[in-house]
N, C-alpha and C. Protein backbone atom coordinates (compact mmCIF):
# COMPACT_ATOMS: atom_id res chain seq x y z
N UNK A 1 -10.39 127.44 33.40
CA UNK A 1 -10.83 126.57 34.49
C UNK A 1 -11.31 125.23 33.95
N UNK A 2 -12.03 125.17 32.79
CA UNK A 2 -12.33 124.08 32.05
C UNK A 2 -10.97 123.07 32.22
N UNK A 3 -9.82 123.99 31.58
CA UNK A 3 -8.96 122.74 31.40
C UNK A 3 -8.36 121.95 32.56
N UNK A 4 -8.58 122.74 33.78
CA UNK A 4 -8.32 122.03 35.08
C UNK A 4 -9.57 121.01 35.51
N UNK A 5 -10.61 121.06 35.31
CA UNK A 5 -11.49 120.10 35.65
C UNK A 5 -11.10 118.92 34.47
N UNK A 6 -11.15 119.49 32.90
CA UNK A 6 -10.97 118.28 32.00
C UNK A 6 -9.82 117.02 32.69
N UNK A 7 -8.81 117.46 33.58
CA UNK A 7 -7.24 116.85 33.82
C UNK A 7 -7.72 116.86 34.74
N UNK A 8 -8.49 116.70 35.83
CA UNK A 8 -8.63 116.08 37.02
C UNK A 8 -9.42 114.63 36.88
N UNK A 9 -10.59 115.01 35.76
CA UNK A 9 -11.31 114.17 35.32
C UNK A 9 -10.47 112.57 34.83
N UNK A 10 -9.79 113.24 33.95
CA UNK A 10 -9.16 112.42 33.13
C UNK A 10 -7.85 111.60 34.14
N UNK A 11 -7.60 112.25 35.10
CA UNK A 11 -6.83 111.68 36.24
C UNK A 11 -7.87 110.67 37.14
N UNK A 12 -8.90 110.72 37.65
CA UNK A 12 -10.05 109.96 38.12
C UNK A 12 -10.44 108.76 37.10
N UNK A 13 -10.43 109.37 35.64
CA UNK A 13 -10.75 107.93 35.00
C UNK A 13 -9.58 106.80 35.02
N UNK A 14 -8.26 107.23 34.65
CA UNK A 14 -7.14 106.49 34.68
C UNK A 14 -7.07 105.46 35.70
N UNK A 15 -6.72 106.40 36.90
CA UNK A 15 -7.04 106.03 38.15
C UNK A 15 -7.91 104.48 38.27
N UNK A 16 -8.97 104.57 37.88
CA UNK A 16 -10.09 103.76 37.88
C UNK A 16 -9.76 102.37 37.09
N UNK A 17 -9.19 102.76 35.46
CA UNK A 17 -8.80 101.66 35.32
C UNK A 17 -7.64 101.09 35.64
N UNK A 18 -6.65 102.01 36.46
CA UNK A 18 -5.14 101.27 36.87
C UNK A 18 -5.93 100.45 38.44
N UNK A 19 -6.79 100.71 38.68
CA UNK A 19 -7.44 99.71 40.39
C UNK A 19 -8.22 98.44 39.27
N UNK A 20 -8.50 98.58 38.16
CA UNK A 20 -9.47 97.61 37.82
C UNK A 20 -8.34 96.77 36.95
N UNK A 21 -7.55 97.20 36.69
CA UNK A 21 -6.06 96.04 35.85
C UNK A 21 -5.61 95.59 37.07
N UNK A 22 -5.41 96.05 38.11
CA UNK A 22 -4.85 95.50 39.51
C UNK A 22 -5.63 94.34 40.05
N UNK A 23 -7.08 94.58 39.81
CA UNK A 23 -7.81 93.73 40.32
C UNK A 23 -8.25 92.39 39.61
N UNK A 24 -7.60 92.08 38.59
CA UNK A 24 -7.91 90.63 37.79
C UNK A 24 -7.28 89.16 38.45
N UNK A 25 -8.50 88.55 38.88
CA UNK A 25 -8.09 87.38 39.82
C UNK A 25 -7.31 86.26 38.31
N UNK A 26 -7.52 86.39 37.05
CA UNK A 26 -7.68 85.10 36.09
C UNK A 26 -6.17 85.56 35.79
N UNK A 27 -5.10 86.22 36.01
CA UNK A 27 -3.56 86.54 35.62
C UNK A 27 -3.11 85.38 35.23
N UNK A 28 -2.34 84.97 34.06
CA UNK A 28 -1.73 83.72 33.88
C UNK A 28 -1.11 83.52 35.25
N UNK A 29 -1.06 82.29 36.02
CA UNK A 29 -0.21 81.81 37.06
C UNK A 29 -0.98 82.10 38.73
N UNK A 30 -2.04 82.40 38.57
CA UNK A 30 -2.69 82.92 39.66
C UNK A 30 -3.92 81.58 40.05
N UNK A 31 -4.11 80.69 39.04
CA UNK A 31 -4.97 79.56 39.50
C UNK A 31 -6.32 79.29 38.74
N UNK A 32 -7.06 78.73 39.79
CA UNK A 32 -8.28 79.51 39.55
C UNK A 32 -8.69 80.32 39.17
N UNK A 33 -9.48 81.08 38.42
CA UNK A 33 -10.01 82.18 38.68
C UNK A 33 -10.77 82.53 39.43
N UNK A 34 -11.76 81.68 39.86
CA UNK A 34 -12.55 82.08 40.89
C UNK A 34 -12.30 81.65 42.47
N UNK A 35 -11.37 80.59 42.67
CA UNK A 35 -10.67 80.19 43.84
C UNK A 35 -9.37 80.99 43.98
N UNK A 36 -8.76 81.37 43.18
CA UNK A 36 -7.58 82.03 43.20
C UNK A 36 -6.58 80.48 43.44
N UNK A 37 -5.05 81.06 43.67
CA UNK A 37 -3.97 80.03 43.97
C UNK A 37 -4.89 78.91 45.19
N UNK A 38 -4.20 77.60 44.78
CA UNK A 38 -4.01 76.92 46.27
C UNK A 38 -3.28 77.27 46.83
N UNK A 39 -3.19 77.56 48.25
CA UNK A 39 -2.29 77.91 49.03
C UNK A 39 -2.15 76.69 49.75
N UNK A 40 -0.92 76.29 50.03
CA UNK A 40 -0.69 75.33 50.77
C UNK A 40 0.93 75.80 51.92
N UNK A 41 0.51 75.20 53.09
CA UNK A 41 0.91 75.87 53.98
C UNK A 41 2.93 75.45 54.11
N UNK A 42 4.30 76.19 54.52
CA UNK A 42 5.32 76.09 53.80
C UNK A 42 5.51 74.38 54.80
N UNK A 43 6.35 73.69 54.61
CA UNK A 43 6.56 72.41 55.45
C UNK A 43 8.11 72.20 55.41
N UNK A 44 8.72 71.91 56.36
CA UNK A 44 9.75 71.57 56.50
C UNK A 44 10.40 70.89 54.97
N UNK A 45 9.44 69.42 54.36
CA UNK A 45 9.85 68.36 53.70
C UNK A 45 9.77 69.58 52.14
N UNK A 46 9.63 70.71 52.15
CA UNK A 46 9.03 71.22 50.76
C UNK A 46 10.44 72.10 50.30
N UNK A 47 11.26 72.16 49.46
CA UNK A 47 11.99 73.35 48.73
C UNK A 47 11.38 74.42 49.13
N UNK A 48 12.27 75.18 50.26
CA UNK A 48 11.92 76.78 50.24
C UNK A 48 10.85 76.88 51.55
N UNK A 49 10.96 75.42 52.03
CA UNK A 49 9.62 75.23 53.23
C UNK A 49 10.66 76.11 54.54
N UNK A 50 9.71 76.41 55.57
CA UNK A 50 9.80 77.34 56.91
C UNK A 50 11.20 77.21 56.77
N UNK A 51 11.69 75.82 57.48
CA UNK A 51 12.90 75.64 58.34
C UNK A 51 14.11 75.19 57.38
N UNK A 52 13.99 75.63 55.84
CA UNK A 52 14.86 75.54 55.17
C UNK A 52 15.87 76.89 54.78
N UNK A 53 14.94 77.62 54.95
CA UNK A 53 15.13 78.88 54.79
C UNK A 53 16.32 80.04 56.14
N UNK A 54 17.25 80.34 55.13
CA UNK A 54 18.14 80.35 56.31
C UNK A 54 18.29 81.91 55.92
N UNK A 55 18.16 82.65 57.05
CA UNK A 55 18.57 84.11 56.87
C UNK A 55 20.13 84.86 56.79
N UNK A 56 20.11 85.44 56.04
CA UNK A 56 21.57 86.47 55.98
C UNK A 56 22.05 86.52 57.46
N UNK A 57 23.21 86.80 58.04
CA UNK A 57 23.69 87.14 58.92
C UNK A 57 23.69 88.47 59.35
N UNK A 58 23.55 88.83 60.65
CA UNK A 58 23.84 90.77 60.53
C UNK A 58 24.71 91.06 60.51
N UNK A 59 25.24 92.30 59.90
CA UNK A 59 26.36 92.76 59.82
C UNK A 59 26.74 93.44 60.95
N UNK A 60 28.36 93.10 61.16
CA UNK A 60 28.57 94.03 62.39
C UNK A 60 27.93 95.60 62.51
N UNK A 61 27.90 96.21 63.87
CA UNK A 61 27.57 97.33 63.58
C UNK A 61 28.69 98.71 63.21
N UNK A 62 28.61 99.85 62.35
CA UNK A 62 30.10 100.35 61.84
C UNK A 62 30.42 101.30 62.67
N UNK A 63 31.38 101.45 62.29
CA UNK A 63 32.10 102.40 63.68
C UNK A 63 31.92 103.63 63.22
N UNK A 64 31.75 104.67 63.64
CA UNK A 64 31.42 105.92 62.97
C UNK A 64 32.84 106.61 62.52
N UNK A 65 32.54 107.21 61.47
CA UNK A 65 34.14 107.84 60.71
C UNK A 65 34.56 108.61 61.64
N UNK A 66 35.67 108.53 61.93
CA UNK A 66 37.03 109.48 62.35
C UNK A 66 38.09 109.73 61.56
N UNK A 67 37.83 111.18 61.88
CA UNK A 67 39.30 111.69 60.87
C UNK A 67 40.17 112.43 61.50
N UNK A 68 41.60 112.19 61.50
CA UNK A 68 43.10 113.03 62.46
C UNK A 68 42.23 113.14 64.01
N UNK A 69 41.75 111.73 64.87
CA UNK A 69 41.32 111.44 65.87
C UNK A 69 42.44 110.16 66.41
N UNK A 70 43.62 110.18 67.09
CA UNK A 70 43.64 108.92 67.55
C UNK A 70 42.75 108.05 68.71
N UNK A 71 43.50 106.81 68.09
CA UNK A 71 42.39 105.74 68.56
C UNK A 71 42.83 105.71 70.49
């Protein structure tokens, strides 16, 4: 029974530091550290702004397989 508490334990500590590596505001490319990124809001005039951004088309919808069915 020991060794099931030791591996639960040791699952709780891990745990703990995979939320505390997640949580580092100073990541190269993240800004600030204590402000975090500027965020600035997307604008038409900007690369990649709102109304530049053009979505995929949908694809028709497919016809379901038939097999030795005529059409």
């Amino acid at each position: 029974m020991d060794t099931v508490a030791a591996i639960a334990a040791e699952r709780r500590r891990l745990a703990g530091l995979r939320l505390a590596a997640t949580d580092v505001d100073w990541a190269p490319g993240k800004g600030d550290p204590v402000e975090g990124p500027a965020r600035r809001p997307a604008r038409a005039d900007r690369p990649g702004g709102r109304e530049t951004v053009k979505r995929a088309p949908r694809p028709e919808p497919r016809r379901p397989f038939r097999c030795c069915v005529p059409d």
